[in-house]
PDB file of N, CA and C in Angstrom:
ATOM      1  N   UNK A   1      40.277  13.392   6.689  1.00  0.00           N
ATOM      2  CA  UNK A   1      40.367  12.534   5.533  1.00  0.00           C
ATOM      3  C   UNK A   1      40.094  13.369   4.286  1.00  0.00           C
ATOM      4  N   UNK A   2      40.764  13.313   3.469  1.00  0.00           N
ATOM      5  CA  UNK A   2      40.517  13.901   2.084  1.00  0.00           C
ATOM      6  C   UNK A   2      39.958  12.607   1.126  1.00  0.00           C
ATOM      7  N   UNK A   3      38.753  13.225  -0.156  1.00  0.00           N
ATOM      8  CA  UNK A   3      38.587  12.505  -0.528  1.00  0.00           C
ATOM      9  C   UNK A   3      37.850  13.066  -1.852  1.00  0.00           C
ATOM     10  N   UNK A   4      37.500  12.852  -2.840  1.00  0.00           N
ATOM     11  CA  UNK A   4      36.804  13.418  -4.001  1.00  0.00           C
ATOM     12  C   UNK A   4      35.162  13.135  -3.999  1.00  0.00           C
ATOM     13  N   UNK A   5      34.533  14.620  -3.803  1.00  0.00           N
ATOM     14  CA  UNK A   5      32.928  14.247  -4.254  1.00  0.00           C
ATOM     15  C   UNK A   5      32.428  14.861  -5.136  1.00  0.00           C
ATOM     16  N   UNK A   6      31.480  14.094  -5.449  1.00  0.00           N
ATOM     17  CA  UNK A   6      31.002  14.925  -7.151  1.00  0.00           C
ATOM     18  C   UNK A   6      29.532  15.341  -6.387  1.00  0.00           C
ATOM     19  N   UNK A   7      29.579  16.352  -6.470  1.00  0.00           N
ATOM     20  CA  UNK A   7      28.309  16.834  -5.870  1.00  0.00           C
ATOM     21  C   UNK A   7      26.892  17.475  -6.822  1.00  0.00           C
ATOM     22  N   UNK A   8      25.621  17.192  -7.047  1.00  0.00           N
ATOM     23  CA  UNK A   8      25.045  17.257  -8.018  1.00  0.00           C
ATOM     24  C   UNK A   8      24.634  18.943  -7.602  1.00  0.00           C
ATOM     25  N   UNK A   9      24.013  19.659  -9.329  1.00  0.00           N
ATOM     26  CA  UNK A   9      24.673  21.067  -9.218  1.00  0.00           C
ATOM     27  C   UNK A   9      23.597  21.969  -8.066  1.00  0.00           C
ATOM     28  N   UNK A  10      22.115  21.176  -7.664  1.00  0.00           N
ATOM     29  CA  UNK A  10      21.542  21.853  -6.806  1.00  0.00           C
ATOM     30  C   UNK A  10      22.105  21.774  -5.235  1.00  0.00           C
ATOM     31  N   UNK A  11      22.759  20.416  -5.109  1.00  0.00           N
ATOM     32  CA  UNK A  11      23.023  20.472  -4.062  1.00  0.00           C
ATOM     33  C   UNK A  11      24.335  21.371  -3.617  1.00  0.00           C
ATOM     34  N   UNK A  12      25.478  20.974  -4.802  1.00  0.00           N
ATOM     35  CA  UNK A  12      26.100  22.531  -4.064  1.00  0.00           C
ATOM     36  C   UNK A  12      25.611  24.024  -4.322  1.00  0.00           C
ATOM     37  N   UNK A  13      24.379  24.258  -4.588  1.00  0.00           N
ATOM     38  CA  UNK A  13      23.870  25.202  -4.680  1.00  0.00           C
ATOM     39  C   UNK A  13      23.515  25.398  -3.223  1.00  0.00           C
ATOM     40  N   UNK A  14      23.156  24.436  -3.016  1.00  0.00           N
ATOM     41  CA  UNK A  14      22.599  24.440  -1.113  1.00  0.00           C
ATOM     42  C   UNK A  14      23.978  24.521  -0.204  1.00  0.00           C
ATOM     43  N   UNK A  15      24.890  24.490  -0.506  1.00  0.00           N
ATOM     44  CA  UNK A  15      26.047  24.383  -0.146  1.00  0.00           C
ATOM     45  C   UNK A  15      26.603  25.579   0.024  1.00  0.00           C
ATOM     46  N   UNK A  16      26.820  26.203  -1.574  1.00  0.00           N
ATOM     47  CA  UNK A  16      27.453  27.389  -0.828  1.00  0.00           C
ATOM     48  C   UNK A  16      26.457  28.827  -0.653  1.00  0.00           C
ATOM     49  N   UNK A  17      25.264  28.569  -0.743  1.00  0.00           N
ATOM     50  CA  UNK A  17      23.971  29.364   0.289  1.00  0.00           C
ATOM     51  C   UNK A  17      24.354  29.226   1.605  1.00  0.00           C
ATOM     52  N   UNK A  18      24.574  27.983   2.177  1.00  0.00           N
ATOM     53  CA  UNK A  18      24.803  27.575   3.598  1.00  0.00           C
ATOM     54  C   UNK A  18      26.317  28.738   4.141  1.00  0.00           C
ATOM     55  N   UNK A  19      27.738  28.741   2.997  1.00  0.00           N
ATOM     56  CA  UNK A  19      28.213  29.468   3.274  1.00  0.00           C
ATOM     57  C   UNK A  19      28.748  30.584   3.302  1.00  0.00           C
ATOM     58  N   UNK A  20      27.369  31.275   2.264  1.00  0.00           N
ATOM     59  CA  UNK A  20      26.963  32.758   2.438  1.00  0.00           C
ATOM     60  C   UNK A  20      26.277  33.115   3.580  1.00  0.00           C
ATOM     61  N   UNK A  21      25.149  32.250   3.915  1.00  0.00           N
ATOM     62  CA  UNK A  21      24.303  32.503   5.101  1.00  0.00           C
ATOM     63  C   UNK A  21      25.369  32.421   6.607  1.00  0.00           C
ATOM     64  N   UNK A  22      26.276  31.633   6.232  1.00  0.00           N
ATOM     65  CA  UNK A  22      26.510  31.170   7.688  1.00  0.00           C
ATOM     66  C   UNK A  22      28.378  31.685   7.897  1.00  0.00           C
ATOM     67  N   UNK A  23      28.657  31.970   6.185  1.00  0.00           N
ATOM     68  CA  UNK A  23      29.852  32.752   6.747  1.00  0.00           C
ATOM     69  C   UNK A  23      30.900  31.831   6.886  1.00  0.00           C
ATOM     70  N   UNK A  24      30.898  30.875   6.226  1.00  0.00           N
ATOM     71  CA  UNK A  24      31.933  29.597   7.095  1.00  0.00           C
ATOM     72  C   UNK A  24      32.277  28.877   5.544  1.00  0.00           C
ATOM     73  N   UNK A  25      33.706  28.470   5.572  1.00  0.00           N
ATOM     74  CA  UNK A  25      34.142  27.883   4.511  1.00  0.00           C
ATOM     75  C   UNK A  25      33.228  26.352   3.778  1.00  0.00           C
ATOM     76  N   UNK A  26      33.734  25.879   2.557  1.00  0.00           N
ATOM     77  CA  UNK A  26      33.529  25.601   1.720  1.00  0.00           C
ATOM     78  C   UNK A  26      32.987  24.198   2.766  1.00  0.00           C
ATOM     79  N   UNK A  27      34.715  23.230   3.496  1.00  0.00           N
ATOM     80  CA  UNK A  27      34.764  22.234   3.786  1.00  0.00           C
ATOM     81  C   UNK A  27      33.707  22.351   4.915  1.00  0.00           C
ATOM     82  N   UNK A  28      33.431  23.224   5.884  1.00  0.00           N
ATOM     83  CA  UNK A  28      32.944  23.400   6.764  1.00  0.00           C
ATOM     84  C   UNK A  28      31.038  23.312   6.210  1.00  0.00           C
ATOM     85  N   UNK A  29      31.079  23.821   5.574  1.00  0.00           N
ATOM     86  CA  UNK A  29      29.414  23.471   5.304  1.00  0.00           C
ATOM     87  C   UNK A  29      29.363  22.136   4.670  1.00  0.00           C
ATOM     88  N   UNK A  30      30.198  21.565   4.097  1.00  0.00           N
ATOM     89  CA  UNK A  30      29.724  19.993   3.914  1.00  0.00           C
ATOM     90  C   UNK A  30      29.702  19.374   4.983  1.00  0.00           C
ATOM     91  N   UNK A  31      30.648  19.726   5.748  1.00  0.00           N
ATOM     92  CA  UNK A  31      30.659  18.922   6.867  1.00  0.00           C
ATOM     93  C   UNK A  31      29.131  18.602   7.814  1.00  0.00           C
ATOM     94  N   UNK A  32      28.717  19.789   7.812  1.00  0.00           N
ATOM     95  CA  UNK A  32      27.784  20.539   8.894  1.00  0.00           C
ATOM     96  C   UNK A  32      26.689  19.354   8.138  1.00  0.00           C
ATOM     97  N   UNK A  33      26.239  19.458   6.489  1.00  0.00           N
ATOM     98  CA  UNK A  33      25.446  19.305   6.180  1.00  0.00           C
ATOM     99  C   UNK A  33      25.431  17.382   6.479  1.00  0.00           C
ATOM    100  N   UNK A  34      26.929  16.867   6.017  1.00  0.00           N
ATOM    101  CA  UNK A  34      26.496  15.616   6.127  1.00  0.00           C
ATOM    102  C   UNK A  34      26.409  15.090   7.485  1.00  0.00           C
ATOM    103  N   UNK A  35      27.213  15.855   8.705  1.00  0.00           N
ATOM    104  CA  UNK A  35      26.900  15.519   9.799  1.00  0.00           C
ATOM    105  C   UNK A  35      25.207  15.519  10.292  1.00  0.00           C
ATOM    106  N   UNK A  36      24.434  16.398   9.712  1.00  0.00           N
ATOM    107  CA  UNK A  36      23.128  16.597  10.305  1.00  0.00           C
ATOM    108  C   UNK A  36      22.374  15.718   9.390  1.00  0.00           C
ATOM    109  N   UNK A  37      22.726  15.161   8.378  1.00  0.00           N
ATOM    110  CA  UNK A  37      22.080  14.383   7.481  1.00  0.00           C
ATOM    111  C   UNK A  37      22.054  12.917   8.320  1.00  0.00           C
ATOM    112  N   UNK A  38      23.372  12.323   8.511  1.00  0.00           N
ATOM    113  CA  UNK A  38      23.752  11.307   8.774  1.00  0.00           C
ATOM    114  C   UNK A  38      23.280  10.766  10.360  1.00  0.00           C
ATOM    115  N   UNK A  39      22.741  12.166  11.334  1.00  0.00           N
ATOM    116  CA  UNK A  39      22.424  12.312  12.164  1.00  0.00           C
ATOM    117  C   UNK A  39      20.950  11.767  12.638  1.00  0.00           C
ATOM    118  N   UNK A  40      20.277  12.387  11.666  1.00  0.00           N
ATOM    119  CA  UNK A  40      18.681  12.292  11.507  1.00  0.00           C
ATOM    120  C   UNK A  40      18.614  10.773  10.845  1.00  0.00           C
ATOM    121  N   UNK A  41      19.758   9.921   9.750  1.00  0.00           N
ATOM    122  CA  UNK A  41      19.315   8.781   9.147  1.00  0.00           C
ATOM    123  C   UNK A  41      19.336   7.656   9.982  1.00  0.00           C
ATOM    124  N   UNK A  42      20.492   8.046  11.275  1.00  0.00           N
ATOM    125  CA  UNK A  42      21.113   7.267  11.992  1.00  0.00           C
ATOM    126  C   UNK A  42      19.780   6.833  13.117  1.00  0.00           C
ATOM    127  N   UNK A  43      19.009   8.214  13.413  1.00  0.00           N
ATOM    128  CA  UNK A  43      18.299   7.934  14.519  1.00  0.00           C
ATOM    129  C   UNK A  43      16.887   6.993  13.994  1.00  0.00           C
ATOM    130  N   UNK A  44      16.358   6.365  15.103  1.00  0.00           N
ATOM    131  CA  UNK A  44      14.994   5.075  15.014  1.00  0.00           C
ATOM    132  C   UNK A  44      13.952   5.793  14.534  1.00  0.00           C
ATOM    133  N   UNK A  45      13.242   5.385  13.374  1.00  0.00           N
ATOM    134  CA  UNK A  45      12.407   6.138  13.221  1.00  0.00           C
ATOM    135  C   UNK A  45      11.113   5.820  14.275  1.00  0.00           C
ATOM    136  N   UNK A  46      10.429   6.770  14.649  1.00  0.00           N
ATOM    137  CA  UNK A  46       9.270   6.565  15.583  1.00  0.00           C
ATOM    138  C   UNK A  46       7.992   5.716  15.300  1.00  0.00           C
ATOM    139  N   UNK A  47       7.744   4.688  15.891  1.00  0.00           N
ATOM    140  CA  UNK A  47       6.792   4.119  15.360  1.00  0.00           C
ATOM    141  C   UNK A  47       5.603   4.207  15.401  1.00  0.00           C
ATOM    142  N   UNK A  48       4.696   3.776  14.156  1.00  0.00           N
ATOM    143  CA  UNK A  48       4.101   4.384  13.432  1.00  0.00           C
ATOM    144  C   UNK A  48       2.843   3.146  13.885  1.00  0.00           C
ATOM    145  N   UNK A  49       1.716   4.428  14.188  1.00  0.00           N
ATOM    146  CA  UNK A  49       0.332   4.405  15.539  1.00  0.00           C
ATOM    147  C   UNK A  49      -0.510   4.591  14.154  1.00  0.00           C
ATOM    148  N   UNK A  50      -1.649   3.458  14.491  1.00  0.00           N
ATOM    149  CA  UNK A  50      -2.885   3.873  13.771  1.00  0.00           C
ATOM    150  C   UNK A  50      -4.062   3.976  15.012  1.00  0.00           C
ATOM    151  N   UNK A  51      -4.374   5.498  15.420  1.00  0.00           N
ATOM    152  CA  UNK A  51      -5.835   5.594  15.914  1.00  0.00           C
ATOM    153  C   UNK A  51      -6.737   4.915  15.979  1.00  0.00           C
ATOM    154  N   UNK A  52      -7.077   4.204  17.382  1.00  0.00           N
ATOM    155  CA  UNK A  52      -8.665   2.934  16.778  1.00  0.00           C
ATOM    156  C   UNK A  52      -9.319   3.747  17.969  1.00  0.00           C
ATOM    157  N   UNK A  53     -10.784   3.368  17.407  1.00  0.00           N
ATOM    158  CA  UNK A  53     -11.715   4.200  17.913  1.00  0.00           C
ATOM    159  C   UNK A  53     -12.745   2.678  18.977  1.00  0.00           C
ATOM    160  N   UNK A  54     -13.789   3.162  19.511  1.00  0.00           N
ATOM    161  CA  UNK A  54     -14.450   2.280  19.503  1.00  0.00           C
ATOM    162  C   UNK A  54     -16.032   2.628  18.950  1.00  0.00           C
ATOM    163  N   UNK A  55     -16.320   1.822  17.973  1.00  0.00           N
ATOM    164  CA  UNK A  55     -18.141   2.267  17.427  1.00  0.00           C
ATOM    165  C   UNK A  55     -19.474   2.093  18.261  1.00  0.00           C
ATOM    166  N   UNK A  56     -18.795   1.693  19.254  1.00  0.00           N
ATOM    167  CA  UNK A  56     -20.278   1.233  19.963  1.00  0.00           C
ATOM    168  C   UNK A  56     -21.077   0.224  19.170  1.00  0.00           C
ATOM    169  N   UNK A  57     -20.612  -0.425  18.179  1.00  0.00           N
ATOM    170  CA  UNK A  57     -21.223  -1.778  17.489  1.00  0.00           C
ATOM    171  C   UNK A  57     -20.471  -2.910  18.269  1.00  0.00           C
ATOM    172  N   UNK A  58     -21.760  -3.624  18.441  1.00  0.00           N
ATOM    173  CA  UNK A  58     -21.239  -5.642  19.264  1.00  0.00           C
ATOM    174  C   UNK A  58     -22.191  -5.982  18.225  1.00  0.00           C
ATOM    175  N   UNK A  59     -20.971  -6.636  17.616  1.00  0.00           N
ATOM    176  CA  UNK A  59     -21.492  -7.587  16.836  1.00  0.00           C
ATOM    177  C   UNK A  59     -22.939  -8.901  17.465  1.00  0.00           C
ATOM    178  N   UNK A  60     -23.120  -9.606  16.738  1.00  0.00           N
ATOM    179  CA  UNK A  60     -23.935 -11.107  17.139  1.00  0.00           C
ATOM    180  C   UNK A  60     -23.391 -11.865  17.038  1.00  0.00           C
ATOM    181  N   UNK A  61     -22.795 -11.699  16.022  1.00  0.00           N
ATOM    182  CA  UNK A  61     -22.247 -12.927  14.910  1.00  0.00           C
ATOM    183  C   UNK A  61     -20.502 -12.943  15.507  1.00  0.00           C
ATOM    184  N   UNK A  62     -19.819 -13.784  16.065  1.00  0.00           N
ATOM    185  CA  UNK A  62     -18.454 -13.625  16.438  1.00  0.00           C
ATOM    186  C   UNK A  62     -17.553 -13.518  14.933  1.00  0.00           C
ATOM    187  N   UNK A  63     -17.107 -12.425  15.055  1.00  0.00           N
ATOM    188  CA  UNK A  63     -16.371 -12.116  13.827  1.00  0.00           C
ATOM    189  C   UNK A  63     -15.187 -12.061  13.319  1.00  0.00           C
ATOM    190  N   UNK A  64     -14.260 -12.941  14.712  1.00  0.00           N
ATOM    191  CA  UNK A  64     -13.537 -13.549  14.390  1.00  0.00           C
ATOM    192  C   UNK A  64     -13.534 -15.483  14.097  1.00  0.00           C
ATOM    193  N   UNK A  65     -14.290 -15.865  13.551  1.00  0.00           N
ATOM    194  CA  UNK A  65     -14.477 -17.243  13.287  1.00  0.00           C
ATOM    195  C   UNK A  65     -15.237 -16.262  11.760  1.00  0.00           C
ATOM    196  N   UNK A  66     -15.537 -15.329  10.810  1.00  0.00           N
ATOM    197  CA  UNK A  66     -16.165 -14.927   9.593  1.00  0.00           C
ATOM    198  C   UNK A  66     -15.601 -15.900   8.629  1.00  0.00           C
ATOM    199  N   UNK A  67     -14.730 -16.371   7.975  1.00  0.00           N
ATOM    200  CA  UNK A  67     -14.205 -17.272   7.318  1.00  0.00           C
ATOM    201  C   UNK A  67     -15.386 -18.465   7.023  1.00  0.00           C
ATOM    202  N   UNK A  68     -15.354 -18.873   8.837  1.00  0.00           N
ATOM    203  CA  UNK A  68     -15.890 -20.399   8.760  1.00  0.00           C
ATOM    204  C   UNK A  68     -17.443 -20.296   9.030  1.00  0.00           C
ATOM    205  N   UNK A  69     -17.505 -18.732   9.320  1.00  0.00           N
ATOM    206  CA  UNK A  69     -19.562 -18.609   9.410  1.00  0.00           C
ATOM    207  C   UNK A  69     -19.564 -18.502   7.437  1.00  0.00           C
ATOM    208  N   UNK A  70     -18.918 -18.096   6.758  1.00  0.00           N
ATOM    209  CA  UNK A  70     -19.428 -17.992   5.593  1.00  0.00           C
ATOM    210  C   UNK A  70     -19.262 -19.129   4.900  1.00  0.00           C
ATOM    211  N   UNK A  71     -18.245 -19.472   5.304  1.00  0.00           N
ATOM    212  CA  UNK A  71     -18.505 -21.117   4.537  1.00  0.00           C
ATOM    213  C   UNK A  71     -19.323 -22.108   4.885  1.00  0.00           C
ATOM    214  N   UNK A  72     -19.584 -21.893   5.928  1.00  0.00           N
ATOM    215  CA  UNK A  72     -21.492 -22.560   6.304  1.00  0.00           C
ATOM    216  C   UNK A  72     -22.108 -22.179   5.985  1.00  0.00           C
ATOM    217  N   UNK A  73     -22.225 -20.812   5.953  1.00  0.00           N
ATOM    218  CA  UNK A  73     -23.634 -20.613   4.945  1.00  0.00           C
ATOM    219  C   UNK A  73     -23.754 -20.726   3.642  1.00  0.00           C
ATOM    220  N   UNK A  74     -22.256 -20.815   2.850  1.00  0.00           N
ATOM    221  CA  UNK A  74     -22.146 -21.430   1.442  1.00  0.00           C
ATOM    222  C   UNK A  74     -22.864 -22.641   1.172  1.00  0.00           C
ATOM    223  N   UNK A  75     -22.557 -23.248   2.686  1.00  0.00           N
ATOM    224  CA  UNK A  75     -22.537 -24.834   1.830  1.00  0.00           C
ATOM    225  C   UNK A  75     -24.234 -25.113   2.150  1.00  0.00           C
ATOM    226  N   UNK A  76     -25.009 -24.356   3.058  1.00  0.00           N
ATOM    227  CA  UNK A  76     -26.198 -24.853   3.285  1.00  0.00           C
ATOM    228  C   UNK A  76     -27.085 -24.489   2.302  1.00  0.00           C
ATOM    229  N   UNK A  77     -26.226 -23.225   1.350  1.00  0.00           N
ATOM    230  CA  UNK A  77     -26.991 -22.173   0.079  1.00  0.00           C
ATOM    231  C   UNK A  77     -26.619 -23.732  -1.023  1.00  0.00           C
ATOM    232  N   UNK A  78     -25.857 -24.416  -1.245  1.00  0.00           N
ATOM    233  CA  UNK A  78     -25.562 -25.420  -2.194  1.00  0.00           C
ATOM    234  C   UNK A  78     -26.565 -26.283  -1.563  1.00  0.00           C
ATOM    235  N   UNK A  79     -26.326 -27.066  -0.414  1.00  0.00           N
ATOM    236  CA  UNK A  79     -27.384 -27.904  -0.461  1.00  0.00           C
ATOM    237  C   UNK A  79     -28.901 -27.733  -0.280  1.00  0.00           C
ATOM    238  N   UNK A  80     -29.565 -26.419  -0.125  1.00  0.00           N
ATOM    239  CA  UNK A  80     -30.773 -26.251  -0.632  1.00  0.00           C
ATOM    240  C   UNK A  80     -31.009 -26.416  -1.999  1.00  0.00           C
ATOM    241  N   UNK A  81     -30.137 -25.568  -2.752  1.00  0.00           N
ATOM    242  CA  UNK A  81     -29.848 -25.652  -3.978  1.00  0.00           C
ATOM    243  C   UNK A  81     -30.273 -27.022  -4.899  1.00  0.00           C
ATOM    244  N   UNK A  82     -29.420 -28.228  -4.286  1.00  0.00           N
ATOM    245  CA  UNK A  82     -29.466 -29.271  -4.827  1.00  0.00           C
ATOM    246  C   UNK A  82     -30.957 -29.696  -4.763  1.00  0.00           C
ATOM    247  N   UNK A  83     -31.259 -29.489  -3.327  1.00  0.00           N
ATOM    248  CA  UNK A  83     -32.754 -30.430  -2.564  1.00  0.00           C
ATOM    249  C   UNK A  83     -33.724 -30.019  -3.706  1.00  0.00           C
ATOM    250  N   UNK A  84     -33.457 -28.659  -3.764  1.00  0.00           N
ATOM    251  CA  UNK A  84     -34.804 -28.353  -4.796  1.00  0.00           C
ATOM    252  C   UNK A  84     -34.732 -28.370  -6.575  1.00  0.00           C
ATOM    253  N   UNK A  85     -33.501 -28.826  -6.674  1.00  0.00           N
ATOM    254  CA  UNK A  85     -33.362 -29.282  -8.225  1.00  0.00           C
ATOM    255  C   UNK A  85     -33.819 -31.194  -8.820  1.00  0.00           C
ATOM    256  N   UNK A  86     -34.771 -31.609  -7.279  1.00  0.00           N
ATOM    257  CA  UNK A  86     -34.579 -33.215  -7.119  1.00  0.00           C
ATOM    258  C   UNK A  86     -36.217 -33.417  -7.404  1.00  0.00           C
TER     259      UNK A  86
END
């Protein structure tokens, strides 16, 4: 396929390095380059691991219900609050 690209001026700088280094025509290093480009975009990227450790901390307090332990203790901090403004 023929076709017109406007290529920005570093990148055919990388271009025809590729076909000094490698000795091989003009069309031939674009090729190379967008084939290996298109190659690497095409493939899944690997998914992405976060390290968990364990601290040797046990909680007391179940810390998945934290939400609803703090809003009990909000509300018992208000109604002391009140008792002793009476």
């Amino acid at each position: 396929m023929r076709t017109t690209v406007t290529l920005y001026p570093d990148v055919e700088a990388l271009i025809h390095k590729a076909m000094r280094e490698r000795r091989i025509t003009f069309k031939e290093a674009l090729n190379q380059a967008v084939r290996a480009g298109m190659t690497r975009a095409v493939a899944p990227p690997a998914p992405f691991r976060t390290p968990t450790f364990r601290l040797g901390f046990e909680p007391t307090v179940p810390l998945d219900k934290a939400l609803r332990l703090a809003a009990d203790l909000e509300d018992e901090e208000l109604v002391r609050r009140l008792a002793t403004r009476k």
